[in-house]
C-alpha atoms as a PDB file:
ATOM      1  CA  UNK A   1      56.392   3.261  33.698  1.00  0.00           C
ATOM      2  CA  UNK A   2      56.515  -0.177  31.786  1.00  0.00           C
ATOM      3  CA  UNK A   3      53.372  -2.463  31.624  1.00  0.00           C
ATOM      4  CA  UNK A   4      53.681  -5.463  32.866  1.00  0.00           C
ATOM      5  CA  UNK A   5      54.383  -8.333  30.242  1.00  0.00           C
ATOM      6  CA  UNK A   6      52.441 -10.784  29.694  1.00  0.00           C
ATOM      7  CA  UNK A   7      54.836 -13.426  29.631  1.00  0.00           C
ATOM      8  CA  UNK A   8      58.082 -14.287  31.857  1.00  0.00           C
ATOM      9  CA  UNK A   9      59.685 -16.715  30.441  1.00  0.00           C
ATOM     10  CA  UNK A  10      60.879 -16.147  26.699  1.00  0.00           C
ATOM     11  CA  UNK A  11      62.619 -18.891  24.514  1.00  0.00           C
ATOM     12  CA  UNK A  12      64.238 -17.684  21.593  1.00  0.00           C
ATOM     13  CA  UNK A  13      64.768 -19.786  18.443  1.00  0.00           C
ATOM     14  CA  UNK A  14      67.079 -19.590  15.768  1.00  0.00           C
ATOM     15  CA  UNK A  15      68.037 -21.791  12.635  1.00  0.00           C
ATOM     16  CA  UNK A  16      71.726 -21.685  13.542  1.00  0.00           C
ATOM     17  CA  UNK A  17      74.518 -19.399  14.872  1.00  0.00           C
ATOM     18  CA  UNK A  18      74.501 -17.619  11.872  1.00  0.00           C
ATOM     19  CA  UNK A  19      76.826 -14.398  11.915  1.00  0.00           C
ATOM     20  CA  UNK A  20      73.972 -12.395   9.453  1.00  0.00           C
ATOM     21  CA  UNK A  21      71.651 -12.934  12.660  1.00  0.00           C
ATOM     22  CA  UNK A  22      74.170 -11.621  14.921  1.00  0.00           C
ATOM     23  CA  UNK A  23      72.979  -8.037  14.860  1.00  0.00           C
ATOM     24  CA  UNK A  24      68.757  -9.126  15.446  1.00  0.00           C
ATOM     25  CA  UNK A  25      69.800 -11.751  17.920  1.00  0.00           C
ATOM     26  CA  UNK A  26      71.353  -8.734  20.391  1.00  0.00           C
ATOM     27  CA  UNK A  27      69.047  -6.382  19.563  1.00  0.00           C
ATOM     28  CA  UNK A  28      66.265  -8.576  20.488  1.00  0.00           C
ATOM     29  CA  UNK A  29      68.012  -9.918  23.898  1.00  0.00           C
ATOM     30  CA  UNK A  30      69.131  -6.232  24.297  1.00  0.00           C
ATOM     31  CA  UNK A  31      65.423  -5.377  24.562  1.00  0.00           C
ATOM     32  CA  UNK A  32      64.380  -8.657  26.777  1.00  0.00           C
ATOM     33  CA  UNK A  33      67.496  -7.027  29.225  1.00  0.00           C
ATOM     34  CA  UNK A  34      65.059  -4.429  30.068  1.00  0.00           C
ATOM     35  CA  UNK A  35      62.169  -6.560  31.427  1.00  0.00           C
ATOM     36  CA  UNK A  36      61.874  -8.595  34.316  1.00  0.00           C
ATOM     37  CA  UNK A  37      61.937 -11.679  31.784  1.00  0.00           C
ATOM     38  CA  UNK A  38      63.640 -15.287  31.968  1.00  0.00           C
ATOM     39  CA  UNK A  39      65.176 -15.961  28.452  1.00  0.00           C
ATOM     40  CA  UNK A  40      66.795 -18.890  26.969  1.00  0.00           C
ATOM     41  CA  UNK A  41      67.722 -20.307  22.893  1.00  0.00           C
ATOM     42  CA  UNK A  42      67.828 -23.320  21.283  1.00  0.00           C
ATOM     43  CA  UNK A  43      71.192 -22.492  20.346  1.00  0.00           C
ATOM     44  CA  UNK A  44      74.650 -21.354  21.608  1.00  0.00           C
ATOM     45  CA  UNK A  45      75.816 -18.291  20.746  1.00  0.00           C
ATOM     46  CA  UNK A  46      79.446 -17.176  20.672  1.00  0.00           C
ATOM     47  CA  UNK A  47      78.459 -13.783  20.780  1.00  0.00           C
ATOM     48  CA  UNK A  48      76.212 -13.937  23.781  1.00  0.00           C
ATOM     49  CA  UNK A  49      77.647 -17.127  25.717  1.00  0.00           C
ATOM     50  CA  UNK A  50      75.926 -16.040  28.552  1.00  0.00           C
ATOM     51  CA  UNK A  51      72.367 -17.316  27.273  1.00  0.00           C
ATOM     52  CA  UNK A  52      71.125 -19.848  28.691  1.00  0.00           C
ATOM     53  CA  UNK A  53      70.816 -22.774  26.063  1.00  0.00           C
ATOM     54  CA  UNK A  54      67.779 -25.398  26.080  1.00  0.00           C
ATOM     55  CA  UNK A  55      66.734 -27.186  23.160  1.00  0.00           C
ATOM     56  CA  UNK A  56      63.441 -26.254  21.519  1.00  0.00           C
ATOM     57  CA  UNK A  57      61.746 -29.652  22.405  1.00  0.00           C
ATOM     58  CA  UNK A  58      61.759 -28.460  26.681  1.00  0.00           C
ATOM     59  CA  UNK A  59      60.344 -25.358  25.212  1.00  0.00           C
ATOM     60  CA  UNK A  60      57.514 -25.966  26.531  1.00  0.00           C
ATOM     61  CA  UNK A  61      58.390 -26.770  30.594  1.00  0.00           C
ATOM     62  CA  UNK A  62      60.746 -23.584  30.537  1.00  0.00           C
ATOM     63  CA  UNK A  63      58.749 -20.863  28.636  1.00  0.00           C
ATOM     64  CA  UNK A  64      55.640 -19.405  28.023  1.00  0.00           C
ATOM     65  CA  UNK A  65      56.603 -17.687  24.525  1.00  0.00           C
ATOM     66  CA  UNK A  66      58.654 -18.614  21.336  1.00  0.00           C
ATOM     67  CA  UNK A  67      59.910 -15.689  19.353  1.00  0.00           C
ATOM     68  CA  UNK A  68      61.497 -16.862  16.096  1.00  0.00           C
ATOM     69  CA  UNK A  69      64.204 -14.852  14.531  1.00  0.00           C
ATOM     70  CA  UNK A  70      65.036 -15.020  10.964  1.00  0.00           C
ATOM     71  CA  UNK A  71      61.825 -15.097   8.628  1.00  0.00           C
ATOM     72  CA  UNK A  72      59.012 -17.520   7.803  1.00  0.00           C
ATOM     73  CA  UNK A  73      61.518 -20.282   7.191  1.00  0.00           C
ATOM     74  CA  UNK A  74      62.833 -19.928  10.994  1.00  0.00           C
ATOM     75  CA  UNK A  75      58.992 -19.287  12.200  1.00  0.00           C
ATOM     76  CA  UNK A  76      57.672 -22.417  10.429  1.00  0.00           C
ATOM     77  CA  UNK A  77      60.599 -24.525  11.514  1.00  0.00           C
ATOM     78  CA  UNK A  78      60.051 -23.422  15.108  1.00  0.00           C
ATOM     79  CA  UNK A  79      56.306 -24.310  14.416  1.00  0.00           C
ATOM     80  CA  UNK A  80      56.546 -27.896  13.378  1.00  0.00           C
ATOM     81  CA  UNK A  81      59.038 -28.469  16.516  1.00  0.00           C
ATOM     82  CA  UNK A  82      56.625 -26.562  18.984  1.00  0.00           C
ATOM     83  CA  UNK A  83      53.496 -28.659  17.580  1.00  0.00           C
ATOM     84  CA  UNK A  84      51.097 -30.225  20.505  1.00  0.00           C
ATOM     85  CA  UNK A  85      52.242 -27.591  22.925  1.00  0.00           C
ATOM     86  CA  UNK A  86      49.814 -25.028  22.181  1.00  0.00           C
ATOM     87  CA  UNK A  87      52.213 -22.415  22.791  1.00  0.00           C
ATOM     88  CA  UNK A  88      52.156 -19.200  20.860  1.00  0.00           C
ATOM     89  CA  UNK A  89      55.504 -18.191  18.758  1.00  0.00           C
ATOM     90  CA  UNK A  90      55.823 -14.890  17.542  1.00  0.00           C
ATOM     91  CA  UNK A  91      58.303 -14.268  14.264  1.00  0.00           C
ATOM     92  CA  UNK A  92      60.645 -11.311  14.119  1.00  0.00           C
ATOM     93  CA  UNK A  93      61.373 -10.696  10.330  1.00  0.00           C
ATOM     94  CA  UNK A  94      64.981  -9.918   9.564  1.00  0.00           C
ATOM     95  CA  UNK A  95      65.445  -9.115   5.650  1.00  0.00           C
ATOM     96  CA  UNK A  96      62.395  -8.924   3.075  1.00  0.00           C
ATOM     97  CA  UNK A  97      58.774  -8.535   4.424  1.00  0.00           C
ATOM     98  CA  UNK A  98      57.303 -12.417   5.176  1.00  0.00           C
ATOM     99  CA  UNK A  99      54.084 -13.529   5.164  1.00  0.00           C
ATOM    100  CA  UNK A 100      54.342 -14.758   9.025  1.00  0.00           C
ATOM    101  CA  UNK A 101      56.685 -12.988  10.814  1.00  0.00           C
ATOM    102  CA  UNK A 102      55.625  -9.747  10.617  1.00  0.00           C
ATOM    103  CA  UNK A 103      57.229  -7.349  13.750  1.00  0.00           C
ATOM    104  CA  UNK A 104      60.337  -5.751  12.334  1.00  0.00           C
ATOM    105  CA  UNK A 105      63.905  -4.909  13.787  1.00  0.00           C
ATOM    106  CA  UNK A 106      62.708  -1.391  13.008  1.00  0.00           C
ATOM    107  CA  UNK A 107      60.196  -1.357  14.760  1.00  0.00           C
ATOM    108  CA  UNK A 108      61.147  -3.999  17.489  1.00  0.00           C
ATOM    109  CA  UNK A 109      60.575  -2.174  20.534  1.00  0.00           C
ATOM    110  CA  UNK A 110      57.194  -0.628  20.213  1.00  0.00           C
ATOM    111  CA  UNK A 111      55.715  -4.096  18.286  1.00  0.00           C
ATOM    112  CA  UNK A 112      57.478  -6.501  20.667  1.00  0.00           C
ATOM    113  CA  UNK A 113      56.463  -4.479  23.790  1.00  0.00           C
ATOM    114  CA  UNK A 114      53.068  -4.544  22.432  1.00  0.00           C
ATOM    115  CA  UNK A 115      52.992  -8.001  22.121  1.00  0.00           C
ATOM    116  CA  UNK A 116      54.483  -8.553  25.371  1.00  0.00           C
ATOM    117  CA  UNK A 117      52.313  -6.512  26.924  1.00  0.00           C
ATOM    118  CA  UNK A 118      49.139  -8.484  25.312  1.00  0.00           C
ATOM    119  CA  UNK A 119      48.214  -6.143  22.471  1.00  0.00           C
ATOM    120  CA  UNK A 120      48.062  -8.976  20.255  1.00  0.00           C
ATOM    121  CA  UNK A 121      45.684 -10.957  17.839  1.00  0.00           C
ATOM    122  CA  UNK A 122      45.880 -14.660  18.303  1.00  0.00           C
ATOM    123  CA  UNK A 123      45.944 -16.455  15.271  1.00  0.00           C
ATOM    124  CA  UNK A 124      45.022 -19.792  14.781  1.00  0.00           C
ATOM    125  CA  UNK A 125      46.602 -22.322  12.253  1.00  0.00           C
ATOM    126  CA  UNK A 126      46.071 -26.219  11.489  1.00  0.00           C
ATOM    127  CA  UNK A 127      49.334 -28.307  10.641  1.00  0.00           C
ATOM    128  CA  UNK A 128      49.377 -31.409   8.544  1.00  0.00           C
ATOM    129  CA  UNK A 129      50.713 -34.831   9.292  1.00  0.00           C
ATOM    130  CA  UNK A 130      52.219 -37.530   6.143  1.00  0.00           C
ATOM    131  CA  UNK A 131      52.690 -40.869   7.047  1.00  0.00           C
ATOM    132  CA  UNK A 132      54.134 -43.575   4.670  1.00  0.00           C
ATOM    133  CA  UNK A 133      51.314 -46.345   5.125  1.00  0.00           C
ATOM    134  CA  UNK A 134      52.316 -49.853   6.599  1.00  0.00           C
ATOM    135  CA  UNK A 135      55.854 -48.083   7.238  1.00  0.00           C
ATOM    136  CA  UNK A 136      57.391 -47.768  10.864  1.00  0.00           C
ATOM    137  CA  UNK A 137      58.818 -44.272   9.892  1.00  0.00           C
ATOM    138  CA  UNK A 138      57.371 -41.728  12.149  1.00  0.00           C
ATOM    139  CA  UNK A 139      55.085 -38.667  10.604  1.00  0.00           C
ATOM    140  CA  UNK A 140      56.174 -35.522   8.979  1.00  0.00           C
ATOM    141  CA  UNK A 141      54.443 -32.311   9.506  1.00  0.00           C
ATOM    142  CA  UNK A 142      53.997 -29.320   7.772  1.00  0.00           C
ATOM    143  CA  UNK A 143      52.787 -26.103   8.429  1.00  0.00           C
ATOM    144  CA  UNK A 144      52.776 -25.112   4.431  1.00  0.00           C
ATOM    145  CA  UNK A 145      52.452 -27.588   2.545  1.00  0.00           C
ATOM    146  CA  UNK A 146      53.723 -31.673   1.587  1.00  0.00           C
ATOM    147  CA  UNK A 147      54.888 -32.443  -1.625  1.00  0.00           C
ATOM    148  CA  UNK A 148      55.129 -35.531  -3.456  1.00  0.00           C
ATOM    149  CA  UNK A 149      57.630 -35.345  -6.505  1.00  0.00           C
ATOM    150  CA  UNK A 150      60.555 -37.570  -8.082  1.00  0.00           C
ATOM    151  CA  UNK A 151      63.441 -38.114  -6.115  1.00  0.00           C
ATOM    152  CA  UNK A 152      66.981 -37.445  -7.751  1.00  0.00           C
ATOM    153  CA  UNK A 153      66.097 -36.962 -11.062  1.00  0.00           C
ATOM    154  CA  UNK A 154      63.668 -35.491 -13.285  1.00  0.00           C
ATOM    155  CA  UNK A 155      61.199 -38.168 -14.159  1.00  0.00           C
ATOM    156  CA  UNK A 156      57.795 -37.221 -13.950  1.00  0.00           C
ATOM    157  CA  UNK A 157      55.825 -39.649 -11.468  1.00  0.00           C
ATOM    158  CA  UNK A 158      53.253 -42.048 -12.003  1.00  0.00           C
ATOM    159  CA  UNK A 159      50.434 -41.706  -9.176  1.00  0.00           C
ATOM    160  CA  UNK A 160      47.218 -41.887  -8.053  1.00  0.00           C
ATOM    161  CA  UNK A 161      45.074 -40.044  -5.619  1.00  0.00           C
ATOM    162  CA  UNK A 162      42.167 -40.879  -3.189  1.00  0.00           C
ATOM    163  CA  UNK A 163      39.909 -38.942  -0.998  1.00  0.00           C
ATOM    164  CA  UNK A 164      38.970 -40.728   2.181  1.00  0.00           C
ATOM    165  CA  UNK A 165      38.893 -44.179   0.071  1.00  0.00           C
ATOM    166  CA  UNK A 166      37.354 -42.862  -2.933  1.00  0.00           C
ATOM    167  CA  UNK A 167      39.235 -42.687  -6.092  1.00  0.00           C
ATOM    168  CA  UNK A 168      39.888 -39.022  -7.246  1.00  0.00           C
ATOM    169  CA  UNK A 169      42.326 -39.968 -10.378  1.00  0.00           C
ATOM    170  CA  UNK A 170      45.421 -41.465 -11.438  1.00  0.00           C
ATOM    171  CA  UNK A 171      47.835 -38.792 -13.344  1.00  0.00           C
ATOM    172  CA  UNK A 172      51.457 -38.308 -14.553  1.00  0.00           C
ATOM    173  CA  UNK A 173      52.945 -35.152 -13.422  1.00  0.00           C
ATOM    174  CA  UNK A 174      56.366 -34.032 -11.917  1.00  0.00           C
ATOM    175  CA  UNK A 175      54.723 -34.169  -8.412  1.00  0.00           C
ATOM    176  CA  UNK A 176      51.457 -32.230  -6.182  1.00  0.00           C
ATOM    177  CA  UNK A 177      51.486 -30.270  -3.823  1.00  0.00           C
ATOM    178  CA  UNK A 178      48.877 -30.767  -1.168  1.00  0.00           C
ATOM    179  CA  UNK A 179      48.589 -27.344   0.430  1.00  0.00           C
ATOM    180  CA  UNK A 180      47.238 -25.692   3.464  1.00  0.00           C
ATOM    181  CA  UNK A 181      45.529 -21.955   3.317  1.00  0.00           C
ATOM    182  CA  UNK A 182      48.625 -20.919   5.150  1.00  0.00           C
ATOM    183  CA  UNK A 183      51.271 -22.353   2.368  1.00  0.00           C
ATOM    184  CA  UNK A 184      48.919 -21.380  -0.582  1.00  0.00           C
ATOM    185  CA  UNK A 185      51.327 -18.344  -1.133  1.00  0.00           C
ATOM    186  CA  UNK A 186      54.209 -20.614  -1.194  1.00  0.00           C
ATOM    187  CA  UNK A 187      54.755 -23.623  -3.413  1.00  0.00           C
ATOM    188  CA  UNK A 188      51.252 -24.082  -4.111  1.00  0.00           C
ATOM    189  CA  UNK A 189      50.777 -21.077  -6.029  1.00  0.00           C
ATOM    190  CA  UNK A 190      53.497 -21.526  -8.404  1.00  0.00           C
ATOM    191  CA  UNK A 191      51.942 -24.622  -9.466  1.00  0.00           C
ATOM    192  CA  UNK A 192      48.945 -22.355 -10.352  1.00  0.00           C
ATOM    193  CA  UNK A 193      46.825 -22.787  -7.507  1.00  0.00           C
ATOM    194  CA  UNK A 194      44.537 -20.354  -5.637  1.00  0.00           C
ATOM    195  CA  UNK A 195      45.451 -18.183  -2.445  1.00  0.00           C
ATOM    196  CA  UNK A 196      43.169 -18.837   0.173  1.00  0.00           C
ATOM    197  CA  UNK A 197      42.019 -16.816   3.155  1.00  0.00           C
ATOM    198  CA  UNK A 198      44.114 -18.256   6.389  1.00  0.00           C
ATOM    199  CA  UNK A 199      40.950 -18.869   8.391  1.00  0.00           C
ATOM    200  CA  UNK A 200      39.405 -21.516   5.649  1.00  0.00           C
ATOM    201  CA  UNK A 201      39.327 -24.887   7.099  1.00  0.00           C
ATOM    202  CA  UNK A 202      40.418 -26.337   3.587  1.00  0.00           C
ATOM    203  CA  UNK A 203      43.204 -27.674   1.608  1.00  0.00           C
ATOM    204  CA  UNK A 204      44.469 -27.347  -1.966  1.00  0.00           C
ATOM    205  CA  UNK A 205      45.786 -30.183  -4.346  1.00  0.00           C
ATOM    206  CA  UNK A 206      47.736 -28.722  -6.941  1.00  0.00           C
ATOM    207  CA  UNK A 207      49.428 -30.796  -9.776  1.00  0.00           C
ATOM    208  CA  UNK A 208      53.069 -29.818 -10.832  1.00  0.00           C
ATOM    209  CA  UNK A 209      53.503 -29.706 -14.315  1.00  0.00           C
ATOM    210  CA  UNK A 210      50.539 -32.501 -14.964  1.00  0.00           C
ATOM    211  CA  UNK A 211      50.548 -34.167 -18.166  1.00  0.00           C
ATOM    212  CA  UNK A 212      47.489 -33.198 -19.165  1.00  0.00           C
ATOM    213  CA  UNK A 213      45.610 -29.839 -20.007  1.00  0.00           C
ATOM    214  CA  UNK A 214      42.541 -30.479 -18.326  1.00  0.00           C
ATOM    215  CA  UNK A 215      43.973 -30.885 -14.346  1.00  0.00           C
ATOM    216  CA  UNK A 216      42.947 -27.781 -12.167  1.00  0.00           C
ATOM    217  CA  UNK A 217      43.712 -27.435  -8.671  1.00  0.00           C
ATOM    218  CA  UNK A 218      41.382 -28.608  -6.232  1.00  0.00           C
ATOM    219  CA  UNK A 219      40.058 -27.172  -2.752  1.00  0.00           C
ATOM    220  CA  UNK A 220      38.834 -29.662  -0.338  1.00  0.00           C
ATOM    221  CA  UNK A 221      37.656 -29.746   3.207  1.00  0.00           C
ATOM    222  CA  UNK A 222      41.048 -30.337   5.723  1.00  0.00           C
ATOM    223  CA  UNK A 223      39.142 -32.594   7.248  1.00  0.00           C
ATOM    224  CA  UNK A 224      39.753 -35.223   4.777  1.00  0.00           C
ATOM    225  CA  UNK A 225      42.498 -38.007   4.578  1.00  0.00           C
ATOM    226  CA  UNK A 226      44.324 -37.836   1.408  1.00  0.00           C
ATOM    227  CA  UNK A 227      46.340 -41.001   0.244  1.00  0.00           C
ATOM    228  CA  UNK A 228      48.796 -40.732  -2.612  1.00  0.00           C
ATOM    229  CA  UNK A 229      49.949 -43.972  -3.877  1.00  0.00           C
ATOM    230  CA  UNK A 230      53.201 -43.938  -5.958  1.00  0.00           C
ATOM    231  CA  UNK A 231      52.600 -46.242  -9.260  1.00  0.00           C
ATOM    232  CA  UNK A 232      54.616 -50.029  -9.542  1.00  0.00           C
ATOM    233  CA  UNK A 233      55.286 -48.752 -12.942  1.00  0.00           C
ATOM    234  CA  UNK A 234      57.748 -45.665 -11.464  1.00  0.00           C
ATOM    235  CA  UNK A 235      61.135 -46.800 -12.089  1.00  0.00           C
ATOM    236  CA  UNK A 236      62.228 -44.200  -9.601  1.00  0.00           C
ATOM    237  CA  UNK A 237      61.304 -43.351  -5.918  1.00  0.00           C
ATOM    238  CA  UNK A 238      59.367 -40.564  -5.349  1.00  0.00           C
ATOM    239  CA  UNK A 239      60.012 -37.927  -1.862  1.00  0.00           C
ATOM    240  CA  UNK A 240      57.695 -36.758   0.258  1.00  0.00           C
ATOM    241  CA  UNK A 241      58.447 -33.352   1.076  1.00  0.00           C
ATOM    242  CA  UNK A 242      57.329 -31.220   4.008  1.00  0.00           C
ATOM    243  CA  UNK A 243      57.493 -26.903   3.979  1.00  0.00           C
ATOM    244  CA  UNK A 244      60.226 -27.391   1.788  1.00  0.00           C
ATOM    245  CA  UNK A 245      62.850 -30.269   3.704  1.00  0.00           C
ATOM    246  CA  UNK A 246      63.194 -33.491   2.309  1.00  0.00           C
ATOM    247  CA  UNK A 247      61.888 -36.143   4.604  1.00  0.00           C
ATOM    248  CA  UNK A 248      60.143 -39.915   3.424  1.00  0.00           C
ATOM    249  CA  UNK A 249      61.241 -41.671   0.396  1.00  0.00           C
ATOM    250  CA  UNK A 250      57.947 -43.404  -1.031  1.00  0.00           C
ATOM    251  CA  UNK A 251      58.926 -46.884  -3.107  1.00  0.00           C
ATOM    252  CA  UNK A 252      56.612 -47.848  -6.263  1.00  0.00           C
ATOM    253  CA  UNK A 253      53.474 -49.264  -4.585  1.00  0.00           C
ATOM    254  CA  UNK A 254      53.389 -47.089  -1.578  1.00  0.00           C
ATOM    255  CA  UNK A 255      51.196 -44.646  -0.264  1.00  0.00           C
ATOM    256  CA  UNK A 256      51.630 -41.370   1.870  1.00  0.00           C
ATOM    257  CA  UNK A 257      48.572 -40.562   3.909  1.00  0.00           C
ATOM    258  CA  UNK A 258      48.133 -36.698   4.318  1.00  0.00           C
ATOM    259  CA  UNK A 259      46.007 -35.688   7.144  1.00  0.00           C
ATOM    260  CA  UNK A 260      45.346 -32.532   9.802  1.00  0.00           C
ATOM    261  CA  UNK A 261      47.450 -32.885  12.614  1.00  0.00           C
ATOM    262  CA  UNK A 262      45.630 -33.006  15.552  1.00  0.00           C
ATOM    263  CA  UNK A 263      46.831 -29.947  17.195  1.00  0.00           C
ATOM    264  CA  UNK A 264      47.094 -26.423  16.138  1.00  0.00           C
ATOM    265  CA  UNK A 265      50.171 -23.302  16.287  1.00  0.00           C
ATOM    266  CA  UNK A 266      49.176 -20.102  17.824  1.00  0.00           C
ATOM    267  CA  UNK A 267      50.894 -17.404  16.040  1.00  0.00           C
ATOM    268  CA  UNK A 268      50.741 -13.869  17.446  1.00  0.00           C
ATOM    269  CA  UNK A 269      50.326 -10.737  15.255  1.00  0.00           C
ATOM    270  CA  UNK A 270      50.030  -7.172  15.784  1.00  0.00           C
ATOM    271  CA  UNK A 271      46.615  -5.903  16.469  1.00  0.00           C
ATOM    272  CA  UNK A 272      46.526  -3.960  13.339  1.00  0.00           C
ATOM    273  CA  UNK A 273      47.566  -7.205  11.322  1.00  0.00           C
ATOM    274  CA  UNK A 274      46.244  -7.332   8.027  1.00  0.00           C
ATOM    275  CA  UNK A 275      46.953 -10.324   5.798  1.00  0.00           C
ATOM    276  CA  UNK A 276      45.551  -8.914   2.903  1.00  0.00           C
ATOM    277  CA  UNK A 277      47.906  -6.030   3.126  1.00  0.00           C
ATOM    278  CA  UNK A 278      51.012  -7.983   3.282  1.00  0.00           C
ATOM    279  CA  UNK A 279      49.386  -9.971  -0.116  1.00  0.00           C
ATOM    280  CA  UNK A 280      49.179  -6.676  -1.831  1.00  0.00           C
ATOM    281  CA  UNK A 281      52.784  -5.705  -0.576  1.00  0.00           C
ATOM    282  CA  UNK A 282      54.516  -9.313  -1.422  1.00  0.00           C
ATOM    283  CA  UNK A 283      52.161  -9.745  -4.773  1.00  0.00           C
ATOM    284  CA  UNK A 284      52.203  -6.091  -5.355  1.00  0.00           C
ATOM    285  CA  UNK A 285      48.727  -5.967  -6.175  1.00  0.00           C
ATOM    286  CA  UNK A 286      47.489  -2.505  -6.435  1.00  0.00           C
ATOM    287  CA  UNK A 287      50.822  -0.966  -7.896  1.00  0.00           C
ATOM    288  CA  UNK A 288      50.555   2.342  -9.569  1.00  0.00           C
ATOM    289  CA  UNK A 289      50.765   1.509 -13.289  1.00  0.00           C
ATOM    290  CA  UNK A 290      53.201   3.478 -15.926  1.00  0.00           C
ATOM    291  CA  UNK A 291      52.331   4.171 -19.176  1.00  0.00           C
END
């Protein structure tokens, strides 16, 4: 006999009609068709045109849980758009292992039924917000990471950074990376900074190719407000970048303010999660070494 689920109404979010997602898009409805389960997407699909279609943004009056199909790109895109609802999203990986969406097309029906079910750890994760300052533009968010860097071109960028109004420094580099724990395996580590435990409250600022040999990355409380002020001596614009999709354009003389977003995402994992497992398997830590 099935359990009952623990949620009835299911809202399932994709990037795009994409044929690749074909197969994990019916395999995943396929396995909703056995519940007693309301389920919608955010797009239309011409091979299941009997789905109904809401956008993601009335998510949250129609359903109670977000599974995003694709990888961490489609999980933190989903994220960003479901931010201030509190609901939680769970991410069904299709392709190479992610960081965030962990349940597998494999595995789908015991994991998912699991989850359904309310075998599940709740995890917790703060956003970010970047605002251009004394600019009507509305604020970005990011669930990884924002990224100031030269727009265009290849310039490195003139800038300087303060920590809630202190000075920090001024440097020349081809952009930073302000980081939370969650994106530290992302951008933020190729620009050589540390990988930090999801459940730190902290940020990192990590320079991109700085100009200097003495700038390390720096981990600061995410409780700050960061401002980033683009130099009048830039002859180009700079972008302000958020988990990876271009967004502001910041002028010489202006200043992004990076800040926690005042809500949080609830992502749902397996009980047996275990981030540090899914480090060794991405980073292949641990691999047996040939002579």
């Amino acid at each position: 006999m099935t359990t009952q689920s623990a949620f009835k109404r299911i809202g399932l979010f994709i990037r795009k009609d994409d044929p690749v997602m074909e197969n994990a898009v019916e395999q995943v409805n396929e396995f909703l068709a056995t519940r007693d389960l309301t389920v919608v997407c955010n797009e239309p699909l011409s091979f299941l045109p009997s789905l109904d279609v809401i956008s993601i943004k009335e998510f949250k009056t129609h359903c109670d849980l977000t599974i995003a199909i694709g990888g961490d790109g489609t999980l933190l895109s989903a994220s960003r758009a479901l931010a201030g609802t509190n609901m939680p999203v769970v991410g069904i990986n299709v392709g190479r292992l992610g960081f965030l969406a962990d349940v597998t097309l494999t595995n789908l029906s015991h994991q998912l039924d699991a989850i359904l079910c309310g075998h599940y750890r709740d995890d917790s994760r703060f956003l970010l917000n970047a605002t251009i300052k004394d600019s009507t533009k509305a604020p970005s968010i990011a669930m990884n990471d924002v990224v100031i860097h030269s727009h265009q071109n290849l310039h490195m960028i003139e800038f300087e950074t303060h920590i809630n109004g202190r000075f920090l420094n001024s440097q020349r580099a081809d952009g930073i990376v302000v980081s939370t724990p969650t994106g530290s395996t992302a951008y933020a580590m190729s620009a050589g900074g540390p990988i930090l435990d999801v459940d730190l409250d902290v940020v990192v600022l990590a320079s991109v190719c700085p100009h200097t040999l003495s700038n390390r990355p720096l981990v600061i409380s995410a409780n700050n407000v960061i401002e980033i002020t683009l130099s009048e001596n830039n002859i180009t614009t700079a972008m302000v970048t958020c988990d990876g999709r271009p967004g502001l354009v910041l002028q010489p003389g202006q200043t992004v303010r990076i800040e926690k977003h005042e809500s949080r995402i609830r992502l749902l994992h397996l009980e047996d999660h275990d981030h540090y497992s899914i480090l060794r398997a991405k980073l292949e830590w641990g691999r047996k070494l040939t002579c």
